[in-house]
PDB file of N, CA and C in Angstrom:
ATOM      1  N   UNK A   1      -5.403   6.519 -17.376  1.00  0.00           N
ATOM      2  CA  UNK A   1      -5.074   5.278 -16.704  1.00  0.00           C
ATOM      3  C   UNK A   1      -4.234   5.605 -15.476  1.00  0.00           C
ATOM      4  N   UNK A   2      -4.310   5.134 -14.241  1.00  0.00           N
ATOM      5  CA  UNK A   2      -4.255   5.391 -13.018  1.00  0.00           C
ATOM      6  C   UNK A   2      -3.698   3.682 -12.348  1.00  0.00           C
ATOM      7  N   UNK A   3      -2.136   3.752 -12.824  1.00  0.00           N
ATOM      8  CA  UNK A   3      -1.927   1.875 -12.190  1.00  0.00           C
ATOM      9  C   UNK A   3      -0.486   1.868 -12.179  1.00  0.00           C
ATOM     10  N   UNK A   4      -0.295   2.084 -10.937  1.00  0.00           N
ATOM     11  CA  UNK A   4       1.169   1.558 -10.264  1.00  0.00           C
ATOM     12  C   UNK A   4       1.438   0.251 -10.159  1.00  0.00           C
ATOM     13  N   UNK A   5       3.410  -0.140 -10.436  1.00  0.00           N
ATOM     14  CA  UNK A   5       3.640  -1.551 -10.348  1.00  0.00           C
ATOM     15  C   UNK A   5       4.505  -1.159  -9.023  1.00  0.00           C
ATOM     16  N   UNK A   6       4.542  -1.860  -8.218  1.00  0.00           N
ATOM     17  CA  UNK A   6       5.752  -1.605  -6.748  1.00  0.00           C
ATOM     18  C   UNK A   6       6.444  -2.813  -6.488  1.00  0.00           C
ATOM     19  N   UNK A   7       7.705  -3.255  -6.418  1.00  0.00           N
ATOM     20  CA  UNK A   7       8.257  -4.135  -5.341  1.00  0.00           C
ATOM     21  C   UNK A   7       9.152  -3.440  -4.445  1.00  0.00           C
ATOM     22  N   UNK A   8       8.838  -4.178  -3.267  1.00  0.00           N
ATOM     23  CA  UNK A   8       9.954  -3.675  -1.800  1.00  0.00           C
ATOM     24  C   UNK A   8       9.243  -4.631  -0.901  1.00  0.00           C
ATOM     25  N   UNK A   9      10.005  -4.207   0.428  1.00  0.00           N
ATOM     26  CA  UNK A   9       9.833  -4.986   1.780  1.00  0.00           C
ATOM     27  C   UNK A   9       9.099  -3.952   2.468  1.00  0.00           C
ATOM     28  N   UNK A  10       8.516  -5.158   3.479  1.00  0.00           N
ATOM     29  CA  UNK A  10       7.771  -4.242   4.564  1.00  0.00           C
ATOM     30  C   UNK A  10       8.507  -3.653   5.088  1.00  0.00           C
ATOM     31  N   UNK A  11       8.390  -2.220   5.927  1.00  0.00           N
ATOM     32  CA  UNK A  11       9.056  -1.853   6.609  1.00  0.00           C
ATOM     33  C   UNK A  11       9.078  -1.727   8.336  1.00  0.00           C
ATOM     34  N   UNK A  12       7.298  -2.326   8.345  1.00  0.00           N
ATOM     35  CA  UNK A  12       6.992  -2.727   9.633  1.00  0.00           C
ATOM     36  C   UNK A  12       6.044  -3.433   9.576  1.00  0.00           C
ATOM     37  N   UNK A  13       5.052  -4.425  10.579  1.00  0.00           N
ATOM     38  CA  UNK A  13       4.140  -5.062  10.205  1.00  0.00           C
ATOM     39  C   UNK A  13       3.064  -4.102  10.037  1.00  0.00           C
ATOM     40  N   UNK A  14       2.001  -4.790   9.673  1.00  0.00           N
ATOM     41  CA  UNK A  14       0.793  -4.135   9.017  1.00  0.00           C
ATOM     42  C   UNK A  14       0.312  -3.822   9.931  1.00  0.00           C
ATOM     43  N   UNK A  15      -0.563  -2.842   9.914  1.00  0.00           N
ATOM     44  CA  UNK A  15      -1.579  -2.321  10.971  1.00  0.00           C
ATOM     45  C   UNK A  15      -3.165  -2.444  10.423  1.00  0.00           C
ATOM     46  N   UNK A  16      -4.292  -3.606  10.710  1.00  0.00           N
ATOM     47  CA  UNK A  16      -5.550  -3.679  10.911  1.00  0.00           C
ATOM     48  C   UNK A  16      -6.188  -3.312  11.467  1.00  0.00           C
ATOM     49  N   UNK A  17      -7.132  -2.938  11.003  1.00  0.00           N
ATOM     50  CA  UNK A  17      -8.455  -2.510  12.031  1.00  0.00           C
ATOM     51  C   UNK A  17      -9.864  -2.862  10.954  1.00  0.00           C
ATOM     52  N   UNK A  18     -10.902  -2.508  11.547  1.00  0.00           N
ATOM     53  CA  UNK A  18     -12.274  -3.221  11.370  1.00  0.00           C
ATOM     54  C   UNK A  18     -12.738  -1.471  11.310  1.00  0.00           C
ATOM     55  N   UNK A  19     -13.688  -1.308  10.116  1.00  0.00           N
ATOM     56  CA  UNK A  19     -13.869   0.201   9.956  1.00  0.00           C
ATOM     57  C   UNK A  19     -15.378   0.257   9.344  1.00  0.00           C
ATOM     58  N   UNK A  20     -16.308   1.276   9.507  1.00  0.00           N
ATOM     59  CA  UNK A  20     -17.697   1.174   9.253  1.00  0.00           C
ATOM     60  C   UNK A  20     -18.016   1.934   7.820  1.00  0.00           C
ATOM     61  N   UNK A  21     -18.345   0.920   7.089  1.00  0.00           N
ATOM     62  CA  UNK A  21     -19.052   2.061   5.798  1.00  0.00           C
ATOM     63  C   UNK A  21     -20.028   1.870   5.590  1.00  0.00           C
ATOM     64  N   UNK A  22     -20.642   2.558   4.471  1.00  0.00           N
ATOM     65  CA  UNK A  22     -22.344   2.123   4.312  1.00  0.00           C
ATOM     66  C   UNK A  22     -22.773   1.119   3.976  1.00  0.00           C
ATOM     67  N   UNK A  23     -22.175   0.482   3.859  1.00  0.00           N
ATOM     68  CA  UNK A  23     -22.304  -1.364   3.291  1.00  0.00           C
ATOM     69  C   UNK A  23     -21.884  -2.229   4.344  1.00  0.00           C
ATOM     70  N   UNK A  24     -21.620  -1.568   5.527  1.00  0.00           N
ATOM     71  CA  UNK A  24     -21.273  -2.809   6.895  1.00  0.00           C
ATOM     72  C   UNK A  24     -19.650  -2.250   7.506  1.00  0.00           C
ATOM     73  N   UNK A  25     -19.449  -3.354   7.643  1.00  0.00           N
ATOM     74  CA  UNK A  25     -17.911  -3.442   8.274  1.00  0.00           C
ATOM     75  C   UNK A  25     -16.735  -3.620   7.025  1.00  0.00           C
ATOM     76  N   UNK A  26     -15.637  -3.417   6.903  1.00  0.00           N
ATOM     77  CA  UNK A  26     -14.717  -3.657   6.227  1.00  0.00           C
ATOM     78  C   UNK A  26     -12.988  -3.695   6.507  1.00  0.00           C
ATOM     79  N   UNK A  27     -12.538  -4.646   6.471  1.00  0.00           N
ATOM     80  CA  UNK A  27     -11.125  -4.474   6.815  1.00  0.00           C
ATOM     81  C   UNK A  27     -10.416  -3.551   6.015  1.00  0.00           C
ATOM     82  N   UNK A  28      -9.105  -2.983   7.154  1.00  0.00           N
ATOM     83  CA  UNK A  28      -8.149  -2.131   6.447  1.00  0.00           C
ATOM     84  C   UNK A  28      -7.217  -2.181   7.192  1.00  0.00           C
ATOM     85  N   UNK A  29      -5.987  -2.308   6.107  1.00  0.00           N
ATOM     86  CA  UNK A  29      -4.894  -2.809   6.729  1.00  0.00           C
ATOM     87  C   UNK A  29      -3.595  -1.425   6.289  1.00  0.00           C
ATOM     88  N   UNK A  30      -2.761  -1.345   6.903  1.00  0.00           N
ATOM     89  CA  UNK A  30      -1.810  -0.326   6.279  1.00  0.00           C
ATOM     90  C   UNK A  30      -0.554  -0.346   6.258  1.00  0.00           C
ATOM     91  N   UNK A  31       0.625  -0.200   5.966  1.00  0.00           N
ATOM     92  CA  UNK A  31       1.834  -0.346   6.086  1.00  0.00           C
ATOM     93  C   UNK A  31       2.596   0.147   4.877  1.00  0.00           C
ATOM     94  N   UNK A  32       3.941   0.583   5.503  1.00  0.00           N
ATOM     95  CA  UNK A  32       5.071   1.394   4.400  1.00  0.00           C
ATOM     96  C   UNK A  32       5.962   0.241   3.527  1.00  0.00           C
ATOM     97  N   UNK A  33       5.732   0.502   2.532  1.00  0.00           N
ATOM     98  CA  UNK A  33       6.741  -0.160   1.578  1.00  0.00           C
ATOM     99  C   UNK A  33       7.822   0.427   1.684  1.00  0.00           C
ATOM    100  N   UNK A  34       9.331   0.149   1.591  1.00  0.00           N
ATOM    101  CA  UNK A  34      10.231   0.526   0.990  1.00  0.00           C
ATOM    102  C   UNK A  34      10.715  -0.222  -0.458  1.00  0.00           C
ATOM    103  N   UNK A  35      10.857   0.502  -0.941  1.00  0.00           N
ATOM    104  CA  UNK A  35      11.403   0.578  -2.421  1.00  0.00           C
ATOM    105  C   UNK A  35      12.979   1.429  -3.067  1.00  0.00           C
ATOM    106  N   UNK A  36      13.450  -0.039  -3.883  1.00  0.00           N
ATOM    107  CA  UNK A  36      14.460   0.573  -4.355  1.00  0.00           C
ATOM    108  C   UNK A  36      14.400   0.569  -6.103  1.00  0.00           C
ATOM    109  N   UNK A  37      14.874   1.798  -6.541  1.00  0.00           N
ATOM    110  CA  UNK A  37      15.062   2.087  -7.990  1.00  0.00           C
ATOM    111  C   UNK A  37      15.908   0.784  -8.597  1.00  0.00           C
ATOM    112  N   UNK A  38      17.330   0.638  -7.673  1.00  0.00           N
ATOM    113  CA  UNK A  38      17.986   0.353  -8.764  1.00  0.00           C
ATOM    114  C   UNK A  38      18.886  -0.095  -7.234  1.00  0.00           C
ATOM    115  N   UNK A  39      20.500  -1.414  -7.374  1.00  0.00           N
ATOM    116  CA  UNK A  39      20.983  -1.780  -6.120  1.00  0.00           C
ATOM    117  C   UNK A  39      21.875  -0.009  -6.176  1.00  0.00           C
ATOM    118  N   UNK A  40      21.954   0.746  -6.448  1.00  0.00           N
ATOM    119  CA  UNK A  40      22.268   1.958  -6.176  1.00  0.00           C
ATOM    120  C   UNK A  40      22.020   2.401  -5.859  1.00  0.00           C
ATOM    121  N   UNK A  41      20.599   2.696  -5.791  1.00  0.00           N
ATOM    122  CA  UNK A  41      20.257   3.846  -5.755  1.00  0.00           C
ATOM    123  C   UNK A  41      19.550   3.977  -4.346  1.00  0.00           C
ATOM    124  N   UNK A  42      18.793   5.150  -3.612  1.00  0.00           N
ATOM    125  CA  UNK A  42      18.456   5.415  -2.230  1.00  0.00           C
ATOM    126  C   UNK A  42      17.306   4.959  -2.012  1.00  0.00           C
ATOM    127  N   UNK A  43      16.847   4.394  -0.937  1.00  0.00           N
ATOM    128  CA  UNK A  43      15.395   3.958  -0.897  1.00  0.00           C
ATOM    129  C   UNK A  43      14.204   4.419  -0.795  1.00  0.00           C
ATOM    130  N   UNK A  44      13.086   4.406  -1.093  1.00  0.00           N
ATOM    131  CA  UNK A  44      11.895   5.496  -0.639  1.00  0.00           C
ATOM    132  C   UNK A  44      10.934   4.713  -0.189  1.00  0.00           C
ATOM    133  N   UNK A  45      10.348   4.962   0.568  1.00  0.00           N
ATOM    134  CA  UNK A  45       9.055   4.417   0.794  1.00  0.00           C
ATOM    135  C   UNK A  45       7.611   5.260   0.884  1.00  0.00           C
ATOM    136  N   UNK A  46       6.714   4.425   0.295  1.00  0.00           N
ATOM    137  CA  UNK A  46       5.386   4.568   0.322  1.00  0.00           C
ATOM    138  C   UNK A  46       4.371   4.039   0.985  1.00  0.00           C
ATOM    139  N   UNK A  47       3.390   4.472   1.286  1.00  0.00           N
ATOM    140  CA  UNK A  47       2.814   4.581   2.103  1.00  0.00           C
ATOM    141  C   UNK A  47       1.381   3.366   1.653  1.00  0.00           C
ATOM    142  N   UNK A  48       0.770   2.323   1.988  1.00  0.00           N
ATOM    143  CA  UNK A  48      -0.327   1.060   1.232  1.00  0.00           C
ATOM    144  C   UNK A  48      -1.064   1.059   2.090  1.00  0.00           C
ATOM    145  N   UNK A  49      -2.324   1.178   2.012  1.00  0.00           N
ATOM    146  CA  UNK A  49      -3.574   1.117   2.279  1.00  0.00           C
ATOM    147  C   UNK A  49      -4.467   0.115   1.423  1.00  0.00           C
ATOM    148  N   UNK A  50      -4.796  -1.367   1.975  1.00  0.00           N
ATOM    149  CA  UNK A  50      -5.124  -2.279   1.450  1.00  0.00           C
ATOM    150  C   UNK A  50      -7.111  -2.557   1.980  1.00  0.00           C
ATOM    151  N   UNK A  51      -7.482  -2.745   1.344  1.00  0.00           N
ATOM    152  CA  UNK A  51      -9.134  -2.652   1.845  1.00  0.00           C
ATOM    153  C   UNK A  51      -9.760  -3.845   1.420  1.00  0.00           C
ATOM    154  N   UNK A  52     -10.439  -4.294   2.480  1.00  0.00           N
ATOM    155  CA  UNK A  52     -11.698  -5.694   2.345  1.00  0.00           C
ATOM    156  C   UNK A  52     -10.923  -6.926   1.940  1.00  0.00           C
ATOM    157  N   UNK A  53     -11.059  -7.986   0.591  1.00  0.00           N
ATOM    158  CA  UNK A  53     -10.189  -9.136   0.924  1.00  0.00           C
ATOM    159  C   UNK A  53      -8.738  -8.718   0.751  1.00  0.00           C
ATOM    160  N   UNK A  54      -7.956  -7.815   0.025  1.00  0.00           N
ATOM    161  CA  UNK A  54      -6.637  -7.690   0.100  1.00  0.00           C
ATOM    162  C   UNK A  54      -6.094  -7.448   1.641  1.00  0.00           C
ATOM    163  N   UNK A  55      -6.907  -6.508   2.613  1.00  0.00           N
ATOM    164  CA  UNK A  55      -6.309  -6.258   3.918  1.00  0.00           C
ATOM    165  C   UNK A  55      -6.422  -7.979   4.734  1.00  0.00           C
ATOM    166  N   UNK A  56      -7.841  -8.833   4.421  1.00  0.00           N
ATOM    167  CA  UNK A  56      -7.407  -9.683   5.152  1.00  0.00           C
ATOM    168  C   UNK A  56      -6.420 -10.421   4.525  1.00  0.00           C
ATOM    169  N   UNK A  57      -6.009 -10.772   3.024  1.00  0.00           N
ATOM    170  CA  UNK A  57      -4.645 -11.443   2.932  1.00  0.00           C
ATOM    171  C   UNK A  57      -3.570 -10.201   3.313  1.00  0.00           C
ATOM    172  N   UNK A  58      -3.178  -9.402   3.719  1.00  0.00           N
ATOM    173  CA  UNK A  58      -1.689  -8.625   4.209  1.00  0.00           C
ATOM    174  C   UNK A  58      -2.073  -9.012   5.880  1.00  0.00           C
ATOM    175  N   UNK A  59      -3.198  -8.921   6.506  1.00  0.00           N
ATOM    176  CA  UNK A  59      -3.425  -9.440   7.749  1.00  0.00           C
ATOM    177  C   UNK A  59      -2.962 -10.687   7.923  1.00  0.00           C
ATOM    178  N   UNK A  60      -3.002 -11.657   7.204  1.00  0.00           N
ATOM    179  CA  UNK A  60      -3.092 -12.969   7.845  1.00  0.00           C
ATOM    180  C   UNK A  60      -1.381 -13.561   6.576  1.00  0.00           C
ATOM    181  N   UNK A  61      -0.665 -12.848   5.941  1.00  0.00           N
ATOM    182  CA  UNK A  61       0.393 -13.103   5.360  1.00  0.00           C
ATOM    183  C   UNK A  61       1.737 -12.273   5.644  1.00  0.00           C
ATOM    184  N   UNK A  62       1.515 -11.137   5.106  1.00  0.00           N
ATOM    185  CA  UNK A  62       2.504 -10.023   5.663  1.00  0.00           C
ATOM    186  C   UNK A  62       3.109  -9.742   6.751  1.00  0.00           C
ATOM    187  N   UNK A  63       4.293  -9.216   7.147  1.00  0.00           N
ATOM    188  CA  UNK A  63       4.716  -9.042   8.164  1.00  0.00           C
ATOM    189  C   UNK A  63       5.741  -8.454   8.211  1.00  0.00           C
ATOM    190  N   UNK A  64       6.792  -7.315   8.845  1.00  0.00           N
ATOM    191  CA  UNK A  64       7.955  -6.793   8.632  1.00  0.00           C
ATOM    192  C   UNK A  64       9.089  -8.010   7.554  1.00  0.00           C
ATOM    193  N   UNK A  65       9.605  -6.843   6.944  1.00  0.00           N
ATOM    194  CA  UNK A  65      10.748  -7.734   5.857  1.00  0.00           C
ATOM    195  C   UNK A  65      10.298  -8.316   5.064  1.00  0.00           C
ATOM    196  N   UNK A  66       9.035  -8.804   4.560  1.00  0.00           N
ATOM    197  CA  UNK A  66       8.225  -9.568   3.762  1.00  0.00           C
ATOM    198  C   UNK A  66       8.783  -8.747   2.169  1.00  0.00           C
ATOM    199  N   UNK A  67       9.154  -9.550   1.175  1.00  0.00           N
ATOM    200  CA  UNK A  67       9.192  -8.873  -0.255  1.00  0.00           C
ATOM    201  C   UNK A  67       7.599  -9.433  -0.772  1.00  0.00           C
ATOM    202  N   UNK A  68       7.490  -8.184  -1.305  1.00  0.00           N
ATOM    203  CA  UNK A  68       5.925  -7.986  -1.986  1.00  0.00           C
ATOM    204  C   UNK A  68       6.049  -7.095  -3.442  1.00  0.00           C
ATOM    205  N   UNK A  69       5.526  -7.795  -4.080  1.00  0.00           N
ATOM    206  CA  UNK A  69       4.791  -6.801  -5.512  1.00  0.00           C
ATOM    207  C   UNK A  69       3.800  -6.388  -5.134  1.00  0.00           C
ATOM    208  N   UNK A  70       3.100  -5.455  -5.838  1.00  0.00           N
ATOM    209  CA  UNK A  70       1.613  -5.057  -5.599  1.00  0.00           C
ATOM    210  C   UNK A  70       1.689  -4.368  -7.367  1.00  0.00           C
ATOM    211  N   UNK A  71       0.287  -4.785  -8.008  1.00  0.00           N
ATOM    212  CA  UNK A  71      -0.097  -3.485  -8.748  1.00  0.00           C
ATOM    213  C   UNK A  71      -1.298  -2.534  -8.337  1.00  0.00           C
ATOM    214  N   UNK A  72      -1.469  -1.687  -8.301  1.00  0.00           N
ATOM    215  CA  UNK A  72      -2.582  -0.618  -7.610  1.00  0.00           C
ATOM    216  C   UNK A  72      -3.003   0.545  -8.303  1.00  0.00           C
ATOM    217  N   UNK A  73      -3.429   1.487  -7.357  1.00  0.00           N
ATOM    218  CA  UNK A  73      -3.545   2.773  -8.166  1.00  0.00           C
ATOM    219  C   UNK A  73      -2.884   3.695  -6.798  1.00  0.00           C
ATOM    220  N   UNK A  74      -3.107   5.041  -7.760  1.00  0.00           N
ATOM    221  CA  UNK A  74      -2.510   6.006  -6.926  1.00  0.00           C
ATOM    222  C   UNK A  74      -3.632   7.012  -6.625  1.00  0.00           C
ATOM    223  N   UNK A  75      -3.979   7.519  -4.988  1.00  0.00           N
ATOM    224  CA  UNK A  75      -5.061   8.308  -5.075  1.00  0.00           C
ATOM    225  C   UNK A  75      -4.120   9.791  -4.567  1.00  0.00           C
ATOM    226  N   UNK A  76      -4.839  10.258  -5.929  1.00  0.00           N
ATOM    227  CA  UNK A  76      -4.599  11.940  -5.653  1.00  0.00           C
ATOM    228  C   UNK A  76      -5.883  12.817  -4.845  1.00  0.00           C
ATOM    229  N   UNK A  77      -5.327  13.350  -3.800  1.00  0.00           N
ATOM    230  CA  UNK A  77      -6.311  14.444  -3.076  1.00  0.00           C
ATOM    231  C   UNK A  77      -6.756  15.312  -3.644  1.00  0.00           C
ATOM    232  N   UNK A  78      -6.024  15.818  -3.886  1.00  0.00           N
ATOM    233  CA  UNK A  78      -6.061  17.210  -4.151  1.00  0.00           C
ATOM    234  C   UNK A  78      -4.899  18.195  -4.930  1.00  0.00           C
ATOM    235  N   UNK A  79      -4.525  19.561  -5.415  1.00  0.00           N
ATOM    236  CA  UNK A  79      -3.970  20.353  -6.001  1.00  0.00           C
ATOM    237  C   UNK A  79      -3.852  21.535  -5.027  1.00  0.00           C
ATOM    238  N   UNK A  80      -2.769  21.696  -4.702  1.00  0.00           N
ATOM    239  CA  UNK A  80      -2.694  22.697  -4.304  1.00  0.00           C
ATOM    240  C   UNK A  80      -1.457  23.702  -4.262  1.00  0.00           C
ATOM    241  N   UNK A  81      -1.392  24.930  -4.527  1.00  0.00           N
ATOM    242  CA  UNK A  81      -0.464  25.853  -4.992  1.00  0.00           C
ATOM    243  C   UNK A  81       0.746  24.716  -5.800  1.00  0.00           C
ATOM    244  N   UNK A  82      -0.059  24.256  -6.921  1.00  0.00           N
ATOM    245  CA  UNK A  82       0.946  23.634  -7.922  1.00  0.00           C
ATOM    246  C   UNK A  82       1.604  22.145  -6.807  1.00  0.00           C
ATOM    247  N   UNK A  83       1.079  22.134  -5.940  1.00  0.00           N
ATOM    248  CA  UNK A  83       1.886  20.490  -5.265  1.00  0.00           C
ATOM    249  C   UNK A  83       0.556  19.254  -5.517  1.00  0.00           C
ATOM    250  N   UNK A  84       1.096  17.850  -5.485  1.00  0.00           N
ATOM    251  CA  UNK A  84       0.171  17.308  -5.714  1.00  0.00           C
ATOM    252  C   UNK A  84       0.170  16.512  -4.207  1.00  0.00           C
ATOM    253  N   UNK A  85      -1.138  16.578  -3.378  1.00  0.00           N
ATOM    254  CA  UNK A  85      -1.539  15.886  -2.361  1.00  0.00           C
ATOM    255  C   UNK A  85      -1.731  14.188  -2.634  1.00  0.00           C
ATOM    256  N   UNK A  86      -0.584  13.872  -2.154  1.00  0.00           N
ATOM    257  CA  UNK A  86      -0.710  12.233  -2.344  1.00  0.00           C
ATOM    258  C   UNK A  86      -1.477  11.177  -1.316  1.00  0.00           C
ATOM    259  N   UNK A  87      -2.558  10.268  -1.442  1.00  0.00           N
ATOM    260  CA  UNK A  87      -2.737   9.916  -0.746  1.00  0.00           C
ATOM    261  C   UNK A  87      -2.017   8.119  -0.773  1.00  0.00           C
ATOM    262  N   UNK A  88      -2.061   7.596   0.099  1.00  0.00           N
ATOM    263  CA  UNK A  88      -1.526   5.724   0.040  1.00  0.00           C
ATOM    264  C   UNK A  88      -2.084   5.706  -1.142  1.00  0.00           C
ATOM    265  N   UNK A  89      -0.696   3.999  -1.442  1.00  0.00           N
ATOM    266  CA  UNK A  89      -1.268   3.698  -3.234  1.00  0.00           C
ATOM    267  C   UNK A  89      -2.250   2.552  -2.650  1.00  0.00           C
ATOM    268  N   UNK A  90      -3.308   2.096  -3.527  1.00  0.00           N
ATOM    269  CA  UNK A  90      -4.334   1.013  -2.932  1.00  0.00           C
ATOM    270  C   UNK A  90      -4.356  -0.041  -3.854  1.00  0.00           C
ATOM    271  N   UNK A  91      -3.456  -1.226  -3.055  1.00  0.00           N
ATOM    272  CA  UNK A  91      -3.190  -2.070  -4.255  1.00  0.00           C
ATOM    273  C   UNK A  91      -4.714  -2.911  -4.841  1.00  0.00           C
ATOM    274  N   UNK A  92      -4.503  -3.327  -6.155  1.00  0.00           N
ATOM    275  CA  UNK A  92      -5.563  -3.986  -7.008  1.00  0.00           C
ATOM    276  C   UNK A  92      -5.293  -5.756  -6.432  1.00  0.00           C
ATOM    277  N   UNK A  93      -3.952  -5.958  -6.696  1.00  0.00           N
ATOM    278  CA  UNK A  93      -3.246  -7.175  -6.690  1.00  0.00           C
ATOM    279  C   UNK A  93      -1.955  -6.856  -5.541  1.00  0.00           C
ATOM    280  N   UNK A  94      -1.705  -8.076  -4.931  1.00  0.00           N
ATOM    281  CA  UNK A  94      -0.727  -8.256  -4.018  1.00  0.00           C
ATOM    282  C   UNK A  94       0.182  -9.718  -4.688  1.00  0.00           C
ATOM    283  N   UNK A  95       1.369  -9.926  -4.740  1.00  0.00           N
ATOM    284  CA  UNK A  95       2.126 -10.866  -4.580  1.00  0.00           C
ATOM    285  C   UNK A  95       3.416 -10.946  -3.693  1.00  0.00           C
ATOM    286  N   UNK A  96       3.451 -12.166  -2.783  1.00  0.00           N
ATOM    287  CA  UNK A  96       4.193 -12.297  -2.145  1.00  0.00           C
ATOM    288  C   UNK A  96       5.845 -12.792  -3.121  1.00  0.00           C
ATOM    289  N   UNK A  97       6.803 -12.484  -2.904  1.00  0.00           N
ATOM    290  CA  UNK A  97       8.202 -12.470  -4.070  1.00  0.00           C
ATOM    291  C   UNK A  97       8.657 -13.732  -3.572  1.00  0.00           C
TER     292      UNK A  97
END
């Protein structure tokens, strides 16, 4: 099983674009979450890559500072000398907080 839960704020607005696959056109939208553990603790952010109707709702909702949940998955690249190549998490579900 492969399913991340996230809340944080945008950290900038989203970035869209219109992209070609073998099935036509498809939106994709992208932008960094920041996330906090705990009110202690340091922030991190990750990296969201949202595709087809989720990019047009972060297109037409989202925007810097926005609090968001998402549940998603996490895509792994690759393995290499024991590190794991992370790619953006790609959310399933979006909620605005």
């Amino acid at each position: 099983m492969n399913t991340i839960v996230l809340m944080g704020r945008l950290a900038r607005d989203p970035e869209t674009k219109l992209t070609s696959t073998q099935k036509g056109q498809t939106k994709v939208s992208r932008f960094p979450l920041v996330v906090k553990r705990n009110r202690t603790s340091k922030a991190f952010v990750v990296m969201i890559t949202a595709y087809g109707n989720n990019a047009e709702f972060v297109e037409k909702y989202l925007e810097k500072g926005i609090k968001i949940a998402l549940s998603g998955e996490l895509v792994i690249s690759q393995i290499k000398e024991n590190r794991l190549e992370l790619h953006p998490i790609i959310p399933k579900s979006l909620w605005i907080m």
